[in-house]
Protein backbone atom coordinates (compact mmCIF):
# COMPACT_ATOMS: atom_id res chain seq x y z
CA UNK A 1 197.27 176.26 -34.14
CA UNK A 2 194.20 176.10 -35.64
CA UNK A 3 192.06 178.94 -37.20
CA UNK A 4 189.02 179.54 -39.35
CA UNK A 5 190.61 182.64 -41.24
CA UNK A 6 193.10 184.48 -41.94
CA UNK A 7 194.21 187.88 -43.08
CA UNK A 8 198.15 189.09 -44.00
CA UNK A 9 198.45 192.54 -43.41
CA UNK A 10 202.65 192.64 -43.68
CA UNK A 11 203.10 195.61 -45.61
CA UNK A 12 200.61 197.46 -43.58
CA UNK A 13 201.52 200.58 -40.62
CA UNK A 14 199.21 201.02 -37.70
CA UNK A 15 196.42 201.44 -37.61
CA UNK A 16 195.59 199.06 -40.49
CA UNK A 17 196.44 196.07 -39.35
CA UNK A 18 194.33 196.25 -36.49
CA UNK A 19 191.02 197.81 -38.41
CA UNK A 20 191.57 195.04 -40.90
CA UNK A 21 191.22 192.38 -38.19
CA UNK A 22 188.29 194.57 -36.76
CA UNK A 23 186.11 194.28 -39.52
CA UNK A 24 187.37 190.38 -40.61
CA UNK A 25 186.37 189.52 -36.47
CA UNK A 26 182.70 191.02 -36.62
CA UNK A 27 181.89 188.98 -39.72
CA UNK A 28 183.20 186.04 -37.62
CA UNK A 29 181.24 183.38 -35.62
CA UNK A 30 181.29 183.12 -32.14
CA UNK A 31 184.40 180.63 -31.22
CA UNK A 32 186.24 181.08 -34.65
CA UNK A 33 189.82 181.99 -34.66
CA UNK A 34 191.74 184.51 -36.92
CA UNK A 35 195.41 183.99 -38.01
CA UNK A 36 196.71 187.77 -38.40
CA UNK A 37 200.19 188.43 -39.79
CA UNK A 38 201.66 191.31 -39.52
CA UNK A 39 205.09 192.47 -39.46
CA UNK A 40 204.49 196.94 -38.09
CA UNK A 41 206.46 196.73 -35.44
CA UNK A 42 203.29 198.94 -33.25
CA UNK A 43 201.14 195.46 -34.19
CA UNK A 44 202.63 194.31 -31.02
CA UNK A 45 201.59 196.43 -28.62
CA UNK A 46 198.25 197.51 -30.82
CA UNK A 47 196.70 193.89 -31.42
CA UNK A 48 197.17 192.70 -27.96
CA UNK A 49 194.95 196.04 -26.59
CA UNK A 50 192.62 196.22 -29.02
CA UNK A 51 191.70 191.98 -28.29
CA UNK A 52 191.91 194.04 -24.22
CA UNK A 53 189.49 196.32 -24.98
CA UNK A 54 186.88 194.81 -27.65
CA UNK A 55 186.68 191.33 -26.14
CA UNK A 56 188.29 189.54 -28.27
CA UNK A 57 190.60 186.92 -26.71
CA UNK A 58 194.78 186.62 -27.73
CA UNK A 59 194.93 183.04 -27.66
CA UNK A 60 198.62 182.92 -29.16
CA UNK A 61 201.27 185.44 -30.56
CA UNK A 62 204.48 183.90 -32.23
CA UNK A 63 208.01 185.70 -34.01
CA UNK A 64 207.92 184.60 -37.10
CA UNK A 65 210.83 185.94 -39.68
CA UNK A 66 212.26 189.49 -40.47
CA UNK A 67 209.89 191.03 -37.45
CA UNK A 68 206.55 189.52 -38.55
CA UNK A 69 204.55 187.80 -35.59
CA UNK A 70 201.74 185.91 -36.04
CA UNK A 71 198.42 186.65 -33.95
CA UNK A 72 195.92 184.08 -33.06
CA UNK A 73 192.18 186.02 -32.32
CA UNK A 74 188.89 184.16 -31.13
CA UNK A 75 185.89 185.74 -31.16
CA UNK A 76 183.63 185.99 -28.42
């Protein structure tokens, strides 16, 4: 998939990985897509409900390796 930008927060426990893509999203144009990677197992349950409830749309999650998924985020 395609995306404008991208941000790898593996390493990272909730809530960080989410706040990261926050503040990465509302520098963002309207339309662009961010790649997120992040491997907290929360990140998949947290990411899809904060794109719920901040209008942000989940176009795509995928498994990658060793628990990481990947999280593809346009902004409105």
């Amino acid at each position: 998939m395609e995306f404008d930008q991208e941000i790898d927060a593996c390493g990272l426990l909730c809530p960080l990985p989410v706040l990261k893509a926050r503040k990465r999203l509302k520098s963002m144009e309207k339309g662009e897509v961010l790649k997120l990677l992040a491997d907290d197992p929360a990140a998949v349950i947290d990411v899809p409900h904060f794109c719920a409830e901040q209008g942000y749309e989940l176009l795509d999650m995928v498994a990658c390796d060793k628990g990481a998924h990947l999280y593809f985020i346009k902004s409105p």
